[in-house]
Protein backbone atom coordinates (compact mmCIF):
# COMPACT_ATOMS: atom_id res chain seq x y z
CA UNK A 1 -80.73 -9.35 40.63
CA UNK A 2 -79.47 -10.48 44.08
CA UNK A 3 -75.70 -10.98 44.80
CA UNK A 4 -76.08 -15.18 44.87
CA UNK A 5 -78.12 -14.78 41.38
CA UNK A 6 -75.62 -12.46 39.51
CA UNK A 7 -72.99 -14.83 41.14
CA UNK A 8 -75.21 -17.49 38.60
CA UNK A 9 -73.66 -15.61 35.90
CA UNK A 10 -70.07 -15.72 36.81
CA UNK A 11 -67.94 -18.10 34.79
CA UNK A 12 -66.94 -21.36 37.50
CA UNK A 13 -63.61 -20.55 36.72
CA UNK A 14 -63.76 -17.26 37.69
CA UNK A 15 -65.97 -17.49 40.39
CA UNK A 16 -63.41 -17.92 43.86
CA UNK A 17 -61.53 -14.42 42.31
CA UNK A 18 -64.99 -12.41 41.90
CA UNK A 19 -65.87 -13.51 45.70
CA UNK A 20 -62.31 -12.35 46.93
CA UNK A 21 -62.66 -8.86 45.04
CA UNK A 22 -65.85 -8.43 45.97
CA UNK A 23 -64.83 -9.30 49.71
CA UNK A 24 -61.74 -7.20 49.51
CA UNK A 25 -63.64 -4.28 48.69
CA UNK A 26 -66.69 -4.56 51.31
CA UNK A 27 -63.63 -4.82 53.88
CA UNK A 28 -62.08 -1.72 52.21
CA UNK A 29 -58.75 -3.77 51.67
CA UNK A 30 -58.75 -2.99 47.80
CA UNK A 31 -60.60 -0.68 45.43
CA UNK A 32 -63.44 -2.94 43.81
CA UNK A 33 -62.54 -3.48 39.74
CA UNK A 34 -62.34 -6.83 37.71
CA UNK A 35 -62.38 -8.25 34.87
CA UNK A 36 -64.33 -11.84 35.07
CA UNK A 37 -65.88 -13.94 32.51
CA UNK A 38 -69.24 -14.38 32.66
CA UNK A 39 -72.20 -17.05 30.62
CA UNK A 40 -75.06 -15.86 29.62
CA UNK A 41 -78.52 -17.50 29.69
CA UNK A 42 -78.11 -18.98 25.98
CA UNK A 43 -74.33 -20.64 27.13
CA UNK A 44 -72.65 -18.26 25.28
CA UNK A 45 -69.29 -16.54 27.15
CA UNK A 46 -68.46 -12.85 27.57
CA UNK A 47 -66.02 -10.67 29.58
CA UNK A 48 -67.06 -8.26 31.94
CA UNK A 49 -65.46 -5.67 33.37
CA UNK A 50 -66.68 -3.93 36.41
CA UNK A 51 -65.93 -1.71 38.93
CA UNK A 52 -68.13 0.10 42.12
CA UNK A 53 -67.85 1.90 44.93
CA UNK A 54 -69.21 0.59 48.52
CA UNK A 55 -71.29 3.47 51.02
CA UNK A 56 -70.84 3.08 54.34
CA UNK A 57 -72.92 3.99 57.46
CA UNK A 58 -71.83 6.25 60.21
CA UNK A 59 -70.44 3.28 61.91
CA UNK A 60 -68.65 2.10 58.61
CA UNK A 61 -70.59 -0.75 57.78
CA UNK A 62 -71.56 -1.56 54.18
CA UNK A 63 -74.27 -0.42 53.35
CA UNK A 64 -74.70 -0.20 49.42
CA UNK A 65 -72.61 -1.06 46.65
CA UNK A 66 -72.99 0.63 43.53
CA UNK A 67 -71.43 0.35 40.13
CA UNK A 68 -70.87 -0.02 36.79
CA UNK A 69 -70.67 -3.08 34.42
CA UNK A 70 -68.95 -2.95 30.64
CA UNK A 71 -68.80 -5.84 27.78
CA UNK A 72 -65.46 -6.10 27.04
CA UNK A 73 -65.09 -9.13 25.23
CA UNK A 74 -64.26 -7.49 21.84
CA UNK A 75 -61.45 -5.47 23.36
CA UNK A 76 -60.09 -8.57 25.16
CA UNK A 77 -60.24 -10.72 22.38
CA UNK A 78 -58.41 -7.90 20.17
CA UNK A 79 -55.71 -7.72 23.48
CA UNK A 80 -55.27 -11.28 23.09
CA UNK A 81 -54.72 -11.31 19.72
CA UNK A 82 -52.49 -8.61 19.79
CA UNK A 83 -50.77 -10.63 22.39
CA UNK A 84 -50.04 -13.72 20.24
CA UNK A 85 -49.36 -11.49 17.38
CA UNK A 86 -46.65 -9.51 19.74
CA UNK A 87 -45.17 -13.35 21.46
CA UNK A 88 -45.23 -14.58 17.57
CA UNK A 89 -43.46 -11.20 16.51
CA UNK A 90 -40.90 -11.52 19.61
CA UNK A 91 -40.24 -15.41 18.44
CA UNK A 92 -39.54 -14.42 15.06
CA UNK A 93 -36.98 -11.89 16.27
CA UNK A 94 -35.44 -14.18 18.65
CA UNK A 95 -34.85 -16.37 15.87
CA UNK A 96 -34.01 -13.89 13.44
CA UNK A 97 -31.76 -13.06 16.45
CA UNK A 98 -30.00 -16.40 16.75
CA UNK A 99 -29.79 -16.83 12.81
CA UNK A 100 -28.09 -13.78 13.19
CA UNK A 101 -25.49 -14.30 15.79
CA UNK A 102 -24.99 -17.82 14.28
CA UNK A 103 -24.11 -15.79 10.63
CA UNK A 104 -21.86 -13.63 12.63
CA UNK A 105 -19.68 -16.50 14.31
CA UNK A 106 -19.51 -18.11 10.90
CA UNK A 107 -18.18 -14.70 9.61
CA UNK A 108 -15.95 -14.67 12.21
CA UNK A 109 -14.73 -18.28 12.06
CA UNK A 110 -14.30 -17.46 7.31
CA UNK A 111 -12.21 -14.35 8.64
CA UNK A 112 -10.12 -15.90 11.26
CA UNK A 113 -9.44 -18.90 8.56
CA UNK A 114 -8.98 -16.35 6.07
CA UNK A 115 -6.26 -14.73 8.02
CA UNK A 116 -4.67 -17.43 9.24
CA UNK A 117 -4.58 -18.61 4.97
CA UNK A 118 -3.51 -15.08 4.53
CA UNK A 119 -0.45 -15.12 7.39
CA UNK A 120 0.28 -18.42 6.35
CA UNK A 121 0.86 -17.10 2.54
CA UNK A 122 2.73 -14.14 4.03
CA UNK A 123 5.20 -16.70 5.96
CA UNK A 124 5.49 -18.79 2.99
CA UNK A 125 6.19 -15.80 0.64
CA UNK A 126 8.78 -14.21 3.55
CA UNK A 127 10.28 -17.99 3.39
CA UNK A 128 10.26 -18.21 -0.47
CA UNK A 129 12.52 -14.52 -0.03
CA UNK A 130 14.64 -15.56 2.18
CA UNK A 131 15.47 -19.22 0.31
CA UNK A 132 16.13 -16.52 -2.99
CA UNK A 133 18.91 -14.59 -1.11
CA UNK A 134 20.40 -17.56 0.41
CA UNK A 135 20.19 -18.85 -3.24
CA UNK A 136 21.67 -15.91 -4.52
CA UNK A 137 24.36 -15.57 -2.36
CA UNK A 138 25.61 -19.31 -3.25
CA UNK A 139 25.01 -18.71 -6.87
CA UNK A 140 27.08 -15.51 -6.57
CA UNK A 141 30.17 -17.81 -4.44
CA UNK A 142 29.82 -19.91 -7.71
CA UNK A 143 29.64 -17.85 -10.46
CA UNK A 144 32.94 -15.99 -9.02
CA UNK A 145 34.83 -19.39 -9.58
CA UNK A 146 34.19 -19.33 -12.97
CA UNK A 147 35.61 -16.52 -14.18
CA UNK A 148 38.93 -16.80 -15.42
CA UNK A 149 41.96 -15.88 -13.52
CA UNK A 150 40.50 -14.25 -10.41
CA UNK A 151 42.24 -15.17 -7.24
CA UNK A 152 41.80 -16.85 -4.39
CA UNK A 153 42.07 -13.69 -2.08
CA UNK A 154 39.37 -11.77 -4.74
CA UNK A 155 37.14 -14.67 -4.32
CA UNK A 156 36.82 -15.23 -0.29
CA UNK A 157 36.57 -11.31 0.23
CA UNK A 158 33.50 -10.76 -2.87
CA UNK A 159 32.16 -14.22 -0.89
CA UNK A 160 32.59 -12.18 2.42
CA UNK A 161 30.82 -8.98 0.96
CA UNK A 162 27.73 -11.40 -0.66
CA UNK A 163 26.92 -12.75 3.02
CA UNK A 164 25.23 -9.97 4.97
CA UNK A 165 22.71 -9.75 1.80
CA UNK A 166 21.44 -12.78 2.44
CA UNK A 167 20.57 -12.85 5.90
CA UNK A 168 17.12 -12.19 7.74
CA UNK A 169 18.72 -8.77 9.04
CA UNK A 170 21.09 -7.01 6.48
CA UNK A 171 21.32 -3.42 7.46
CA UNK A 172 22.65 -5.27 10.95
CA UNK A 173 24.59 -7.98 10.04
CA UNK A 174 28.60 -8.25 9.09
CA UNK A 175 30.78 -11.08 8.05
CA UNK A 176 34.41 -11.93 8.23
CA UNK A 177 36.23 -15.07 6.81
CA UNK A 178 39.83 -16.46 7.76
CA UNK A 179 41.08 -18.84 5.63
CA UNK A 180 44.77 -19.87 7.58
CA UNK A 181 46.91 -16.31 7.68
CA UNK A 182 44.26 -14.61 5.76
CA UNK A 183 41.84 -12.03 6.87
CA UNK A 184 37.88 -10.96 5.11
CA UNK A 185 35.93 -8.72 6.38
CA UNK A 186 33.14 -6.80 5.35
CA UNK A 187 33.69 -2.68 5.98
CA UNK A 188 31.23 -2.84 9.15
CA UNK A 189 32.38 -5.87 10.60
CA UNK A 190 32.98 -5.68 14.40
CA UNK A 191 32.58 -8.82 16.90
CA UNK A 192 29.64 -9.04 19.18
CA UNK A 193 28.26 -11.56 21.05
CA UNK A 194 25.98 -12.15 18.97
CA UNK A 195 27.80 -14.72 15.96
CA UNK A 196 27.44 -18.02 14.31
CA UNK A 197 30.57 -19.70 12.74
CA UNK A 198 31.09 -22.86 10.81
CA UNK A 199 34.92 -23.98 10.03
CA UNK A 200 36.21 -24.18 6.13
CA UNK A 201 38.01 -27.58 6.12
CA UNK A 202 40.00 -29.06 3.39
CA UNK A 203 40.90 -32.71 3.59
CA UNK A 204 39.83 -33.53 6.63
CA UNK A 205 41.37 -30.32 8.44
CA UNK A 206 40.39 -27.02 9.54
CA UNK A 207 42.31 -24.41 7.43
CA UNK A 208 39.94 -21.65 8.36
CA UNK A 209 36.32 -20.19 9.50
CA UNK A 210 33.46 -18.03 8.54
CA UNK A 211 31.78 -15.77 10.89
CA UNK A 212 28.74 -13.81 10.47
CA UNK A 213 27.54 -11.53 13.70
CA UNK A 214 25.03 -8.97 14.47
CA UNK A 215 25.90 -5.27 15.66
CA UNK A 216 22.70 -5.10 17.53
CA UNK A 217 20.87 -7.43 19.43
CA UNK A 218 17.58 -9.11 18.30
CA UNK A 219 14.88 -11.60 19.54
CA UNK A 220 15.66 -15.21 19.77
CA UNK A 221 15.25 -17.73 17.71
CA UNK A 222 16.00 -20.95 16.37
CA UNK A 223 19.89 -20.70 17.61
CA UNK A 224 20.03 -16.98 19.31
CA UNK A 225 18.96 -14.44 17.17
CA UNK A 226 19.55 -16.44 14.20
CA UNK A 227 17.58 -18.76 12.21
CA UNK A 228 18.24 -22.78 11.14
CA UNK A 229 18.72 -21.33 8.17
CA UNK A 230 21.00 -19.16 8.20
CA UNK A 231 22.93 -21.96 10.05
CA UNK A 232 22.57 -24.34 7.07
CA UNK A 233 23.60 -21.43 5.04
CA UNK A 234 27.14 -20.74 6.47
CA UNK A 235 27.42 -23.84 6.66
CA UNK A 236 27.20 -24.35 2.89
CA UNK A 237 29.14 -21.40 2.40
CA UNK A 238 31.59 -22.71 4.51
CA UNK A 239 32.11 -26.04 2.72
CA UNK A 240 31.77 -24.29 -0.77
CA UNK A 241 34.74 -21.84 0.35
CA UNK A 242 36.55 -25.29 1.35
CA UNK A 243 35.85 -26.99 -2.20
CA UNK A 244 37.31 -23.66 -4.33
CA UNK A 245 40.46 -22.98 -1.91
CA UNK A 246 40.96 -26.67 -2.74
CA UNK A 247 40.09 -26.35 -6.41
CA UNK A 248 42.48 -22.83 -6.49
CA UNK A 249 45.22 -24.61 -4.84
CA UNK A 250 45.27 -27.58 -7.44
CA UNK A 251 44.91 -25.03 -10.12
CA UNK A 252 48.26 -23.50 -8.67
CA UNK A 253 50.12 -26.47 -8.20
CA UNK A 254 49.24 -27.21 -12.08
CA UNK A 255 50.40 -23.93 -13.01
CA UNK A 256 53.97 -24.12 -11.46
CA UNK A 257 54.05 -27.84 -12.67
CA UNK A 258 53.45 -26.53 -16.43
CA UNK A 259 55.74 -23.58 -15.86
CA UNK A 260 58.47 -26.35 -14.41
CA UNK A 261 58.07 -28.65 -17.36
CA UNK A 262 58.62 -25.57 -19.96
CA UNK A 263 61.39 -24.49 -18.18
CA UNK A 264 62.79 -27.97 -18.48
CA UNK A 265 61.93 -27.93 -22.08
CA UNK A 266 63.79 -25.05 -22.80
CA UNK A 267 66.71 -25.92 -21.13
CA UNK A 268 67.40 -29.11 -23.44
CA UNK A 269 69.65 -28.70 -26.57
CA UNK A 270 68.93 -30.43 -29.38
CA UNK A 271 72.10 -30.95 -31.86
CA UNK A 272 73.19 -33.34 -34.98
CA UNK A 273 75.27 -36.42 -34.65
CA UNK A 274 78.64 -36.70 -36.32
CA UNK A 275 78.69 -40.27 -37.98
């Protein structure tokens, strides 16, 4: 058929890019080879794809163009579906792909709760410790008041030696109580700079102090190096020193008031009256 009735053939849609090829190649500009729907005489649609070479004359004018045509609508349509089928495939992983990295954050977000539970615990239990050895060391102050006729002195230096034990650093720490002329210490103790004291009072006056001080120095905290805590604690310990120096020194002034009175006793005679 002639160029304008195989042009007939050409889909409308396709139509302006067959004329450019076809142009392109007659000016040599491109290598002649599409692929263009085309309608057959029944309506039906099919894919062609051609290619051909253009002869020139001497003068390199066109002269003959001749080529080949090939049906490939089957391996189009199989291109296209294999096209959907790859898009659909590359949807599903990009879903797949945000399911995923949604999972992982969640992860992330159940382990970063779970170790913030689990540091939380760990801070609680560290807590719970240190409330035991404070505990301990007050229970210890106590229990050496009841037994019987230890002294004063044998109480504030065993209440000295129970101190270090309960602070946050005891391989570090030393302690010394003065209670008016009287000296405690604990066999490392050595002043540093780094000490908290609270005074022992007893009726309204200071008779005496407790120190506690570390021989190395540490991060800060809550009041230096040391924690509220261990503030509050001397601070009981001081007061608790105050209430059994007071309760010692009643117990003494009992004791030389009995021993007074049976000295009295025995000094009175006791005769019969003549009538």
């Amino acid at each position: 058929p002639t160029y304008e009735a195989f042009e007939g053939f050409v889909h409308p849609d396709d139509l302006e890019f067959f004329n450019q090829s076809v142009e392109q190649a007659l000016n040599g500009d491109k290598p002649y080879s599409v692929d263009v729907r085309m309608i057959r005489k029944d309506g039906t649609e099919w894919i062609m794809h051609a290619q051909a070479t253009v002869y020139r004359d001497k003068d390199g004018n066109a002269v003959r163009f001749i080529g080949t045509q090939q049906d490939i609508t089957k391996r189009k349509h199989l291109e296209e579906e294999l096209r959907k089928h790859r898009h659909h495939l590359e949807e599903l992983v990009e879903e797949r792909t945000v399911k995923l990295a949604e999972a992982i954050e969640q992860l992330k977000q159940e382990i970063e709760e779970r170790k913030r539970a689990e540091e939380a615990l760990q801070e609680k239990t560290q807590d719970l410790g240190k409330r035991v050895k404070e505990l301990n060391c007050l229970y210890g102050i106590s229990h050496l008041v009841e037994k019987l006729g230890i002294s004063l002195e044998k109480i504030l230096q065993r209440a000295t030696d129970l101190i270090p034990p309960s602070c946050q650093y005891p391989e570090i720490t030393c302690a010394r109580v003065i209670l008016e002329d009287q000296i405690f210490t604990t066999k490392n103790f050595k002043e540093t700079i780094w000490k908290q004291t609270s005074d022992i009072v007893m009726h309204g006056e200071r008779i005496g102090t407790v120190e506690v001080c570390y021989l190395v120095e540490k991060p800060e905290m809550d009041e230096g190096p040391f924690l509220k805590e261990e503030r509050y604690l001397i601070q009981a310990i001081a007061e608790r020193l105050g209430h059994i120096t007071e309760l010692k020194q009643a117990e003494e002034e009992i004791r030389k008031l009995s021993s007074a009175v049976e000295q009295s006793i025995d000094g009175i005679a006791i005769g019969d009256l003549e009538p």
